[in-house]
Protein backbone atom coordinates (compact mmCIF):
# COMPACT_ATOMS: atom_id res chain seq x y z
CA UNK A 1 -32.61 0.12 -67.91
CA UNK A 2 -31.96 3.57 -67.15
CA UNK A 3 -29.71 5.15 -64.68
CA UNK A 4 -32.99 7.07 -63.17
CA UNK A 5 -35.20 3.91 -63.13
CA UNK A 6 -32.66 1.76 -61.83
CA UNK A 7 -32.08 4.59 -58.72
CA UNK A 8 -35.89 4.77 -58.11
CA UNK A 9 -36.13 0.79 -57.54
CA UNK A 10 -32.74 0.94 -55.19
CA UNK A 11 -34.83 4.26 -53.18
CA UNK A 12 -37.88 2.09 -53.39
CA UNK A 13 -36.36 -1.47 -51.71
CA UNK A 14 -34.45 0.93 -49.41
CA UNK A 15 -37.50 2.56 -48.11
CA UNK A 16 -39.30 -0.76 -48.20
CA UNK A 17 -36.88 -2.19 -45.80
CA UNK A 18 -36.57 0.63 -43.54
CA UNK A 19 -40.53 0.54 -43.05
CA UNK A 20 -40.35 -2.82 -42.15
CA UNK A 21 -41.89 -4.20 -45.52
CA UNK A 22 -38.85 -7.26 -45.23
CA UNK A 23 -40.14 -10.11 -43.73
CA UNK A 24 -36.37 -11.89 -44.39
CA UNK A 25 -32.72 -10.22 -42.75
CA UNK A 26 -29.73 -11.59 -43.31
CA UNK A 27 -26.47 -11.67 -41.82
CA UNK A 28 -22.95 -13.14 -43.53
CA UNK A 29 -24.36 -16.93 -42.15
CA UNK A 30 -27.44 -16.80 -41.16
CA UNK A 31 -30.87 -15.91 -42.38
CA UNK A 32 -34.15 -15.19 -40.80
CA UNK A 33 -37.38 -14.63 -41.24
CA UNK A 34 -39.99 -11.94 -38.79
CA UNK A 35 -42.75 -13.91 -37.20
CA UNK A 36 -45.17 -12.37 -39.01
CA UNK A 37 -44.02 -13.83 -42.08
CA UNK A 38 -44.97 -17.43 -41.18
CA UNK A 39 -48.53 -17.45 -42.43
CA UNK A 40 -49.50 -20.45 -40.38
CA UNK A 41 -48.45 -18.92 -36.85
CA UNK A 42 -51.84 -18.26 -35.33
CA UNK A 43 -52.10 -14.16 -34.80
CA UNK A 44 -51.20 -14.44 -31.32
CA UNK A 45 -48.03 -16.50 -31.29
CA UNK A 46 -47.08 -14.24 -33.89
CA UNK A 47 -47.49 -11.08 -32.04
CA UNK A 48 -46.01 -12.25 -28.63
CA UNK A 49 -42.95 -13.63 -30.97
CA UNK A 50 -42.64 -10.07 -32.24
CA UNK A 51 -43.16 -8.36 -28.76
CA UNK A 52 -40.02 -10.40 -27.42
CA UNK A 53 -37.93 -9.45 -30.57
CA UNK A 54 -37.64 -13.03 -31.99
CA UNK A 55 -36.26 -13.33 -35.07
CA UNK A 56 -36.35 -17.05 -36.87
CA UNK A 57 -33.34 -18.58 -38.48
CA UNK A 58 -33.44 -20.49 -41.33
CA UNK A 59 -31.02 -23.81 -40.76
CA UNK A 60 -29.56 -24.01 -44.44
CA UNK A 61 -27.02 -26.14 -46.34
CA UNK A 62 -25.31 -24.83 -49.54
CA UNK A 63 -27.32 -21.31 -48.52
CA UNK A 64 -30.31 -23.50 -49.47
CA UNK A 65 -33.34 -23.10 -46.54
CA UNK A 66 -34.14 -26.35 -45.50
CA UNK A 67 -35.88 -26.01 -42.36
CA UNK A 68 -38.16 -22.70 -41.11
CA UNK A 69 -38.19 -23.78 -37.44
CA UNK A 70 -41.85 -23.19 -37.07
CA UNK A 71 -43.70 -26.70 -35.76
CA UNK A 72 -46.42 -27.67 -34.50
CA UNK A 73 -47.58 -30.61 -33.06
CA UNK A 74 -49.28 -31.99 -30.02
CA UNK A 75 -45.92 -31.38 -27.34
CA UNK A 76 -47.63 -31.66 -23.83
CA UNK A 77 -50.56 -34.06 -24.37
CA UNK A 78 -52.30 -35.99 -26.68
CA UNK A 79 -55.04 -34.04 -28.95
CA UNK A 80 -53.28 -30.46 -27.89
CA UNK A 81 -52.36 -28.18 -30.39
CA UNK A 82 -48.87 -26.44 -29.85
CA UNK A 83 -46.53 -24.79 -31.57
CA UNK A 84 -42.46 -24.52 -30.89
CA UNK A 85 -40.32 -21.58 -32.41
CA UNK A 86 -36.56 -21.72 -32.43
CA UNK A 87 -35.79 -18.17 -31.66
CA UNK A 88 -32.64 -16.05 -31.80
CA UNK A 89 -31.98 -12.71 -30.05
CA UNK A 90 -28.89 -10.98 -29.19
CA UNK A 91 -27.09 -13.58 -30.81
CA UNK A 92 -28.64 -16.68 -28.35
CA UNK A 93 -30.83 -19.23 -29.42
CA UNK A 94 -33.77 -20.69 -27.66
CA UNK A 95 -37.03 -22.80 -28.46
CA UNK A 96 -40.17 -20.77 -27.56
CA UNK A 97 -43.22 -23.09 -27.05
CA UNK A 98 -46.75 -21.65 -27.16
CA UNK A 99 -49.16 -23.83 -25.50
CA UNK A 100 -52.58 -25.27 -26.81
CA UNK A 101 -54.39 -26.53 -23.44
CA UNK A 102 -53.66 -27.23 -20.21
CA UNK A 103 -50.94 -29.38 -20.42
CA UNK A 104 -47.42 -27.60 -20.22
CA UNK A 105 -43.58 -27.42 -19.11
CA UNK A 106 -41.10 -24.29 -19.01
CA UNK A 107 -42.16 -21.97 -22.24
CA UNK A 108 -38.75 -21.78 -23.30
CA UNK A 109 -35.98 -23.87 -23.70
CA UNK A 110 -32.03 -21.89 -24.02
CA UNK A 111 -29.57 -23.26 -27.01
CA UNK A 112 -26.65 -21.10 -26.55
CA UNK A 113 -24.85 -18.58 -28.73
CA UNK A 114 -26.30 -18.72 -32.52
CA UNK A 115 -23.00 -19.53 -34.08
CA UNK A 116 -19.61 -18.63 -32.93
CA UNK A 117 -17.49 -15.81 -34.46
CA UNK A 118 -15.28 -18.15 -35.46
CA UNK A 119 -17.26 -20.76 -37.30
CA UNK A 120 -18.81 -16.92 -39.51
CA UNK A 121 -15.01 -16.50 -40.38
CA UNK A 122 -14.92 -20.28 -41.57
CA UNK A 123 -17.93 -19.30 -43.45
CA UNK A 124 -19.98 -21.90 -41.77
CA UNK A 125 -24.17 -22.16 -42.22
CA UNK A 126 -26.90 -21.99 -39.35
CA UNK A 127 -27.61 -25.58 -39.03
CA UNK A 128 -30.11 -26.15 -36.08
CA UNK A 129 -32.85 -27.14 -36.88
CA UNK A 130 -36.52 -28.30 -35.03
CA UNK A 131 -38.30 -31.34 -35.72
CA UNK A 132 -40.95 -33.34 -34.00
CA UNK A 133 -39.85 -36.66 -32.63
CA UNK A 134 -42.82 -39.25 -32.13
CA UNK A 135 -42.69 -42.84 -30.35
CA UNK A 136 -41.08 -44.83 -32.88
CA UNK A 137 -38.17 -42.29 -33.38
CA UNK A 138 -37.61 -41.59 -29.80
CA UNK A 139 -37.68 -45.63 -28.51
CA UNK A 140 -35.30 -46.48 -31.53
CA UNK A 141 -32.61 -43.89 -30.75
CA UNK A 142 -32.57 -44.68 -27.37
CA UNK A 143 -32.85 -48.48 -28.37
CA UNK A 144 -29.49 -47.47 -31.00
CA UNK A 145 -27.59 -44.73 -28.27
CA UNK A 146 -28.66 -45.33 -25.08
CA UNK A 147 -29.04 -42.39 -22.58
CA UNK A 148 -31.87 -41.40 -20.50
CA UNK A 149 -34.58 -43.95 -20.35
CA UNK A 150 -37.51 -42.83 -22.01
CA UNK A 151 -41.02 -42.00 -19.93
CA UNK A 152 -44.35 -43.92 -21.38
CA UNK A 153 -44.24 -41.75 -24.52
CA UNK A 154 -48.13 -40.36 -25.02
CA UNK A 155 -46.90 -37.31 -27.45
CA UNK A 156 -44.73 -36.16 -29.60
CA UNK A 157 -41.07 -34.57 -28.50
CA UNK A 158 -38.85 -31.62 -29.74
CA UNK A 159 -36.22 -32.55 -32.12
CA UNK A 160 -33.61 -30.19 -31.49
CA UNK A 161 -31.19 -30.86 -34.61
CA UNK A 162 -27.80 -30.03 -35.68
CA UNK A 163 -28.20 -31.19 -39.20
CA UNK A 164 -26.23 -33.84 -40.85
CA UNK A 165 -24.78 -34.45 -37.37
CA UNK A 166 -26.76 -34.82 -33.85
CA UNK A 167 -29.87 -34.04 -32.13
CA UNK A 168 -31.61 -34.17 -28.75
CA UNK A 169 -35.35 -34.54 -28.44
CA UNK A 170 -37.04 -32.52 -25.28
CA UNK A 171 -39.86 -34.28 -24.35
CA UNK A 172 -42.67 -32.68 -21.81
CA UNK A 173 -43.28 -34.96 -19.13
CA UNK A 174 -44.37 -34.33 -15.67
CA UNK A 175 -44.51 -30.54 -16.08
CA UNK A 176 -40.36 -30.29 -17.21
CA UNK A 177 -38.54 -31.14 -19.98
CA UNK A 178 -36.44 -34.26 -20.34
CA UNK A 179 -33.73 -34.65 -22.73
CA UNK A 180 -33.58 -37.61 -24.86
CA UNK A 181 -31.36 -39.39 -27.31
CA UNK A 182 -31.63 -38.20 -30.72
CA UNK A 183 -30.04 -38.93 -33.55
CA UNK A 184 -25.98 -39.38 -33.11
């Protein structure tokens, strides 16, 4: 390759970038993708994601993306359609939820910081990661761990994972969020 073709591609995925044409940034641990890059977002939940300046990261292990945290699932009632986003911005973490019907609790649920300085300098990975948690998951990690008895489970719960460790599952129920017993 020449030195002139090779300095037109580098102009090119520079210019690309700076107009926005990336749907993936990347920081020294964590990666994530723009809203608009998740095909199956419906148009609106992608927008208002982009309004708020979410960005999505990508939980990985060995720098290998094994979970988008984009779900869907039916998170207030039965036969409702929602979706829940793990967001980051300014370094913070949260679960956005975009409702389907009428049936609802608090939009957003805060995680904390992203990842610590310290764990970047240990070279550590992004490893939250969402999940849906139906009935069977949710009674037998209570049944295994205890913790707060479960409602009369009619839908499916948030998994909120750190992977290969823990998780908690938020579960909508009486117009707020509970937190369950997830995996320990």
């Amino acid at each position: 390759m020449t030195r002139a073709v090779r300095c037109i591609e580098v102009l090119c995925l520079g210019l690309l970038i700076l107009a926005g044409g990336s749907s993936i940034a990347e920081t020294p641990t964590i990666i994530f993708r723009l809203p608009e890059s998740f095909s199956e977002l419906p148009p609106t939940v992608s927008s208002s994601l982009a309004k708020e300046g979410c960005r999505i990261p990508q939980a990985t292990i060995e720098r290998k993306i094994v979970a988008t945290n984009v779900i869907s699932g039916e998170f207030g009632q039965k036969n409702q359609r929602d979706w829940a986003i793990l967001c980051s911005k300014d370094g913070r973490s949260y679960i956005r939820v975009f409702w389907g019907g009428a049936a609802h609790c608090p939009s957003r649920i805060d995680k904390g910081r992203d990842i610590s300085p310290e764990d970047i300098a240990r070279g550590l990975e992004f490893d939250r990661a969402l999940g849906t948690a139906n009935k069977s998951f949710i009674l037998q990690h209570y049944q295994a761990y205890g913790g707060p008895k479960p409602p009369t489970i009619t839908h499916l719960g948030i998994n909120y994972q750190y992977l290969e460790r823990a998780s908690v599952v938020h579960y909508c129920h009486n117009d707020k969020w509970l937190e369950l017993t997830g995996a320990d």
